[in-house]
N, C-alpha and C. Protein backbone atom coordinates (compact mmCIF):
# COMPACT_ATOMS: atom_id res chain seq x y z
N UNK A 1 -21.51 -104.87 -80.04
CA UNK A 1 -20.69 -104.59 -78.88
C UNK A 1 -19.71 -105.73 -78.62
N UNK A 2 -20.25 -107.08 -79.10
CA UNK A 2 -19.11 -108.24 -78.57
C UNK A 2 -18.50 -107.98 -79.73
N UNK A 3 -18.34 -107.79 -80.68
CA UNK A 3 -17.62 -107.53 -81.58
C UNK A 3 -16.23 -106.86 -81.71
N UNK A 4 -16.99 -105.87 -81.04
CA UNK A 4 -16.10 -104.49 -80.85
C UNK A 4 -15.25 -104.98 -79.40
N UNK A 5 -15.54 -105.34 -78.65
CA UNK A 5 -15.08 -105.59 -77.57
C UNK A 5 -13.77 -106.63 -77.44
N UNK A 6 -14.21 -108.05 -78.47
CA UNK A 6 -13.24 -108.89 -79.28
C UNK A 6 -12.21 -108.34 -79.61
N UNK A 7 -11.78 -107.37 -80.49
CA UNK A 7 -11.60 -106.77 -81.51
C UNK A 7 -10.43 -105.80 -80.64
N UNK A 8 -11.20 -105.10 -79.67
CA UNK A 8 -10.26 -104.27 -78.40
C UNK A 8 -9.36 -104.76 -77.19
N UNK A 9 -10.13 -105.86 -76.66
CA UNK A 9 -9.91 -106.03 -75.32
C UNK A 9 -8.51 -106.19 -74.94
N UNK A 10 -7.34 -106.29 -76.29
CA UNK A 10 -6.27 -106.70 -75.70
C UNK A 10 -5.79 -105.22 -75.95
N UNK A 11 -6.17 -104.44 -76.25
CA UNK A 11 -5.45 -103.03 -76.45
C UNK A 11 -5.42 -102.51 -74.60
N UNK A 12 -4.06 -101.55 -74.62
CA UNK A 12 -4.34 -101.17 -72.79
C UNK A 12 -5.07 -99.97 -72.73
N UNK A 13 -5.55 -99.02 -74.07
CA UNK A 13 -6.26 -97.72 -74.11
C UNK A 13 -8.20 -98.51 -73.70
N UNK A 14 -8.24 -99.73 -73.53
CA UNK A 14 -9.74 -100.01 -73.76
C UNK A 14 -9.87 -100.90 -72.71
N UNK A 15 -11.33 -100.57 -71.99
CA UNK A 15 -11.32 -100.95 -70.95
C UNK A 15 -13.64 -101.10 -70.84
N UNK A 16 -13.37 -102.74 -71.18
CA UNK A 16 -15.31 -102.66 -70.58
C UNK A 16 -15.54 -102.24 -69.30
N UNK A 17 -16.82 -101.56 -69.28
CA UNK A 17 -17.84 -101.12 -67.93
C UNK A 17 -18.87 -101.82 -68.49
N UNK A 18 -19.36 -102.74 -67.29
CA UNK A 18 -21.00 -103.33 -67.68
C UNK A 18 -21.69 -102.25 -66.72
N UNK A 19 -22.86 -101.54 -67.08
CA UNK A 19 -23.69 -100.70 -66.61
C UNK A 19 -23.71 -101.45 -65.46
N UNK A 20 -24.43 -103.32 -65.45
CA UNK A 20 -24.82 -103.88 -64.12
C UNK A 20 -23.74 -103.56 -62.92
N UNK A 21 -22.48 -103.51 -62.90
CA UNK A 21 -21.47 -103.20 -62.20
C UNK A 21 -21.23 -102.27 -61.96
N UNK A 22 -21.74 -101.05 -62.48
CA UNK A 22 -21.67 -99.55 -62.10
C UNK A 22 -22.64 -99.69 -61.10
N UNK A 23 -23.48 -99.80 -61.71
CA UNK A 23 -25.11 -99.80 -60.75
C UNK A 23 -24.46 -100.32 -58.97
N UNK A 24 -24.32 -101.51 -59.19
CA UNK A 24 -24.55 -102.61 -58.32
C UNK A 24 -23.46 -102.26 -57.04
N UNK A 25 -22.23 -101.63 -57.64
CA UNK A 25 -20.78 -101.63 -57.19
C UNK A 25 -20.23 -100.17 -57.72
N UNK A 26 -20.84 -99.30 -57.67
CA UNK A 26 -20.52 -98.07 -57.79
C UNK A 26 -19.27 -97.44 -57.27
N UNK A 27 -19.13 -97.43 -56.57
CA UNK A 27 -17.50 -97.28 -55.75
C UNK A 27 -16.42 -97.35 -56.53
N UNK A 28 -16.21 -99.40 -56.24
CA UNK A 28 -15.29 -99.96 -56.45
C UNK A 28 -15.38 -99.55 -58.63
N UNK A 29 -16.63 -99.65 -59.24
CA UNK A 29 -16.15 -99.50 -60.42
C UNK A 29 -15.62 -98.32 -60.74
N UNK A 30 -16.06 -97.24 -60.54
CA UNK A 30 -15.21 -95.95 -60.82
C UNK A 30 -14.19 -95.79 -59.96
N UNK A 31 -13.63 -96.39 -59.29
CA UNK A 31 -12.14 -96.16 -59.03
C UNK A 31 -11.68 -96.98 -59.66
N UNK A 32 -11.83 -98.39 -60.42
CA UNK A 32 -11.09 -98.87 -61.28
C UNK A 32 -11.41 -98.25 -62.87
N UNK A 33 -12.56 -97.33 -62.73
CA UNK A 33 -12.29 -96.89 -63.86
C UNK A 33 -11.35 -95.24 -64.07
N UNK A 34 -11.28 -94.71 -62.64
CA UNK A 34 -10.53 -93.56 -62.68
C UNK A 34 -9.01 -93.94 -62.64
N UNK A 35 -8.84 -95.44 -62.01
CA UNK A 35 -7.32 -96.04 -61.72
C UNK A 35 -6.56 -96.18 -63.58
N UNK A 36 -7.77 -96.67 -64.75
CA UNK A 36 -7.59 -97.35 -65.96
C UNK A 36 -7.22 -95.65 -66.69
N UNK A 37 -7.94 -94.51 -66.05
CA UNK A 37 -7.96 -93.60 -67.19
C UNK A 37 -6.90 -92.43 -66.29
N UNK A 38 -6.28 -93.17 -65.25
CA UNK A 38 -5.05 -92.41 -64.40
C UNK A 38 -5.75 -90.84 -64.02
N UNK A 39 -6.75 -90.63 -63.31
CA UNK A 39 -7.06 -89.53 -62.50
C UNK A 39 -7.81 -90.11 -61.19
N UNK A 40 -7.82 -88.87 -60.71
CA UNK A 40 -7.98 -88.92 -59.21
C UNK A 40 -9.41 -88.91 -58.81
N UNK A 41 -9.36 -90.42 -57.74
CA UNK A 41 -11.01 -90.89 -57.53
C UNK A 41 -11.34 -89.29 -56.44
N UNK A 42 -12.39 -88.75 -57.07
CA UNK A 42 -13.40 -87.66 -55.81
C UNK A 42 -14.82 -88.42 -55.39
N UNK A 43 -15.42 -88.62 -53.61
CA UNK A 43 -16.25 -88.84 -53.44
C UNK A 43 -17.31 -88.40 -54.60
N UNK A 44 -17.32 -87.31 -54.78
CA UNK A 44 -18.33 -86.40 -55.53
C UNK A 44 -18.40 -87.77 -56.85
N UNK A 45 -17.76 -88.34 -57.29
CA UNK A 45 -18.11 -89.09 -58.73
C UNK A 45 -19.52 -89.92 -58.05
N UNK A 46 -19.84 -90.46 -56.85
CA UNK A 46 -20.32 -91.43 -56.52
C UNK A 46 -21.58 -90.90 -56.51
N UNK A 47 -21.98 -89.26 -56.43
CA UNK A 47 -23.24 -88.94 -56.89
C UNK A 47 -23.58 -87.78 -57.50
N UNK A 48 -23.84 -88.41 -58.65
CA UNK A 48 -23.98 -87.42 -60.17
C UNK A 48 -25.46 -86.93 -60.20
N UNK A 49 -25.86 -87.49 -59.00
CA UNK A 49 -27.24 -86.28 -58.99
C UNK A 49 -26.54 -84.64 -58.90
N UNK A 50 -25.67 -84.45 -58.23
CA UNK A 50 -25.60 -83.44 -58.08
C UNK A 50 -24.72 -82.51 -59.11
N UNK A 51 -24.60 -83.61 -60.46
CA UNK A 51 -24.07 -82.64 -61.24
C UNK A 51 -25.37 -82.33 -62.62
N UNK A 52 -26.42 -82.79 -62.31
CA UNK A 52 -27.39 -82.95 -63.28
C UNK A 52 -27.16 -83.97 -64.18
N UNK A 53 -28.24 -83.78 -65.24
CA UNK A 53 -28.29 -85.26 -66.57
C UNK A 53 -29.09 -84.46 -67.61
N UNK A 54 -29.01 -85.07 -68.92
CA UNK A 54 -29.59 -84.25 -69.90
C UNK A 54 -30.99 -85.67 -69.96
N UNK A 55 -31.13 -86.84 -69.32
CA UNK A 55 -31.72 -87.80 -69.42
C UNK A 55 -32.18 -88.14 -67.96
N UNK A 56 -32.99 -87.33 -67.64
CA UNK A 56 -33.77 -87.53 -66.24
C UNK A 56 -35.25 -87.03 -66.49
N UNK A 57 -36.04 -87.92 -65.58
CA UNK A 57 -37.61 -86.85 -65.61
C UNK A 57 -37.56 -86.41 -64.12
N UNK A 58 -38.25 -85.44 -63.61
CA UNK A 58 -38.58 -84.47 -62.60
C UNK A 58 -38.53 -85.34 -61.16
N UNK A 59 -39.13 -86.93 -61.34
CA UNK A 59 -38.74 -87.73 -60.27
C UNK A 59 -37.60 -88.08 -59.85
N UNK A 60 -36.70 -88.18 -60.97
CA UNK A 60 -35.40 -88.95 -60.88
C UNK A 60 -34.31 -87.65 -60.54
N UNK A 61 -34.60 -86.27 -60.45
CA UNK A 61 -33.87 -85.70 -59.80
C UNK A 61 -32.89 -85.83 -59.14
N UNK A 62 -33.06 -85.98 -57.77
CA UNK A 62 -32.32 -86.39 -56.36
C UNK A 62 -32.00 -87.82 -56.23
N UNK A 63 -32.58 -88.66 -57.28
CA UNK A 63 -32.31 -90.45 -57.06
C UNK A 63 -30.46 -91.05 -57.37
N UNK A 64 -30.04 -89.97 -57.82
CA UNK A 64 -29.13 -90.82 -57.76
C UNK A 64 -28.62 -91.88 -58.54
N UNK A 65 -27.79 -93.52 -58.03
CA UNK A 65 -27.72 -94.24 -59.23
C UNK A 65 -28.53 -95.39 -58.44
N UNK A 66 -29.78 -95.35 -59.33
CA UNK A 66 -30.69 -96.26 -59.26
C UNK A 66 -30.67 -97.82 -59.61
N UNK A 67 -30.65 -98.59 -58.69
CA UNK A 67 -30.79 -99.88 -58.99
C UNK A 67 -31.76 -100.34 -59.49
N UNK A 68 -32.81 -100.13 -59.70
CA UNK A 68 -34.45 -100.21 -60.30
C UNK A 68 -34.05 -100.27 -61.80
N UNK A 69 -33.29 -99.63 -62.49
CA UNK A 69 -33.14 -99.31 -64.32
C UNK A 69 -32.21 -100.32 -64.15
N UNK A 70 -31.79 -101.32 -63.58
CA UNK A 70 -31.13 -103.04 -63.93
C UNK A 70 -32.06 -103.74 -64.42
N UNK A 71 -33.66 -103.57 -63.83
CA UNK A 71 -34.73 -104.20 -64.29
C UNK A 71 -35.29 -103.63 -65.22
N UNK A 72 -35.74 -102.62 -65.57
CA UNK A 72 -36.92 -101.66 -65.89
C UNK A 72 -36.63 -102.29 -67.75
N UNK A 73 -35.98 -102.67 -68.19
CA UNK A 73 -36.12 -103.18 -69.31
C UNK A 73 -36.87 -103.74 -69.50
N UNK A 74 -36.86 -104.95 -68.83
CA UNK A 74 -37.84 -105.98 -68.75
C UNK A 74 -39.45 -105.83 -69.33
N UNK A 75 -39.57 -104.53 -68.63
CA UNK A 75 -40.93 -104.40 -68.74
C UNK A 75 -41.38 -103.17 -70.06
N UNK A 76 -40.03 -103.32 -70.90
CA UNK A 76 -40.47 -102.27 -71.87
C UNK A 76 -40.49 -103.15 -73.56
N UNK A 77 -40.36 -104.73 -73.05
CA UNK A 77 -39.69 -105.81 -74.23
C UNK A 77 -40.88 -106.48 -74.18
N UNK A 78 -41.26 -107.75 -75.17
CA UNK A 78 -42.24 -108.21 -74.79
C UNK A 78 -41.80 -109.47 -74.70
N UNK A 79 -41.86 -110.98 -74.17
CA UNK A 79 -41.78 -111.51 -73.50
C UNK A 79 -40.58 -112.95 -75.10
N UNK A 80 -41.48 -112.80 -75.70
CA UNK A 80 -41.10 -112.95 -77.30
C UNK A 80 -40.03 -112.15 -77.88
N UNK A 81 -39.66 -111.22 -77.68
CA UNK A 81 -38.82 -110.39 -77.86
C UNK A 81 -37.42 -110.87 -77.05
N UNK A 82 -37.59 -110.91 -76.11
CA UNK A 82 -36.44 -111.47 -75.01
C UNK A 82 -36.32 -112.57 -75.47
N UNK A 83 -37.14 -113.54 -75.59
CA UNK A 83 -37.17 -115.03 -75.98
C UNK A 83 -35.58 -114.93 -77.50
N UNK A 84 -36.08 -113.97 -78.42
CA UNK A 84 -35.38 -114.16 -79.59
C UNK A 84 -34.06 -113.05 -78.92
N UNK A 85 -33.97 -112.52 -78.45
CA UNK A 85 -32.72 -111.80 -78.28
C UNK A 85 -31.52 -112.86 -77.61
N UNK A 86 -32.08 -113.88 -76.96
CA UNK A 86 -31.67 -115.00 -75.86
C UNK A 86 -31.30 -116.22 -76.96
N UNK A 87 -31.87 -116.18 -77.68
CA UNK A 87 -31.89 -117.02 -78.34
C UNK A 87 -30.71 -116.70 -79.72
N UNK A 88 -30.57 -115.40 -80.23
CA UNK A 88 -30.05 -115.25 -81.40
C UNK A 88 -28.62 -114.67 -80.97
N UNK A 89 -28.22 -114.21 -79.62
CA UNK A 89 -27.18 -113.61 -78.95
C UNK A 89 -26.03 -114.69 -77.78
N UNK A 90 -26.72 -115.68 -77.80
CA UNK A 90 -25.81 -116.46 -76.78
C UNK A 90 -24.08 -116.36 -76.62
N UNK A 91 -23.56 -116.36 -77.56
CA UNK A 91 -22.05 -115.84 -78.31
C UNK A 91 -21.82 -114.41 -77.79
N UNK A 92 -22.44 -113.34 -77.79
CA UNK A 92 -22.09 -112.35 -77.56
C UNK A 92 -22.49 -112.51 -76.20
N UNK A 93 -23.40 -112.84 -75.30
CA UNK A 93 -23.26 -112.53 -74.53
C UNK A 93 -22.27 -113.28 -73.12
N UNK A 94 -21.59 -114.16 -73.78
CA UNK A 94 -20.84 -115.13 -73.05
C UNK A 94 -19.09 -114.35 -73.62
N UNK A 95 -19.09 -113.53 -74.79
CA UNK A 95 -17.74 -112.68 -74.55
C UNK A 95 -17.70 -111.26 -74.11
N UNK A 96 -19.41 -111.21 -73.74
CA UNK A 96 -19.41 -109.73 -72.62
C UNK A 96 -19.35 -110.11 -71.12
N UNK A 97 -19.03 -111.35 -71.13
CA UNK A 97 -19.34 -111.65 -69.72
C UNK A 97 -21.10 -112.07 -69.02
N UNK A 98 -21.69 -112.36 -69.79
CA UNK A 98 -22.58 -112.39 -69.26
C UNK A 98 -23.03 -114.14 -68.82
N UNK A 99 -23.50 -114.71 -68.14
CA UNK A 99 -23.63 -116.05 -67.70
C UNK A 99 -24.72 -116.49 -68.47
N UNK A 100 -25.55 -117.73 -68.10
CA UNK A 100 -26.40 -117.77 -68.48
C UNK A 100 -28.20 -117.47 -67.41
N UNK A 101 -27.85 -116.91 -66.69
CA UNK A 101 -28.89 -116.11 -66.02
C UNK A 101 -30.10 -115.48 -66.71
């Protein structure tokens, strides 16, 4: 992805979304992403529960955009696993924007 992202970012057809910023800032990111792809922001984008998902279980129905799946990784990696992803990715993740958090 930093690769690809390198590779794009100066083109004006290409434009990153970090999931964390959808999540977090829902609003403001899809109107800069409806402003980038020139159509018209509708309340309705802000909740896609109500247009369904092909990737939901029976709970997540009515939820909406969940801030909980910012974390929920965490607990599907094992602790060693993160260790080497942190460790072998620092470069990419400093030209996705990411800090060192």
């Amino acid at each position: 992805t930093a690769h690809i992202h390198r590779k794009f970012s100066r083109l004006p057809n290409y434009r990153l979304v970090q999931y964390e910023n959808l999540v977090m800032q829902p609003e403001r990111e899809i109107r800069q992403i409806c402003e980038f792809l020139e159509v018209e922001f509708t309340e309705e984008m802000l909740q896609p529960q109500r247009f369904g998902s092909s990737y939901k279980s029976a709970d997540q129905i009515n939820q909406g955009i969940d801030k909980s799946s910012l974390e929920r990784w965490r607990s599907s990696i094992s602790g060693f696993t993160a260790g080497v992803i942190d460790l072998i990715h620092p470069r990419a993740f400093r030209i996705l924007g990411y800090g060192d958090d």
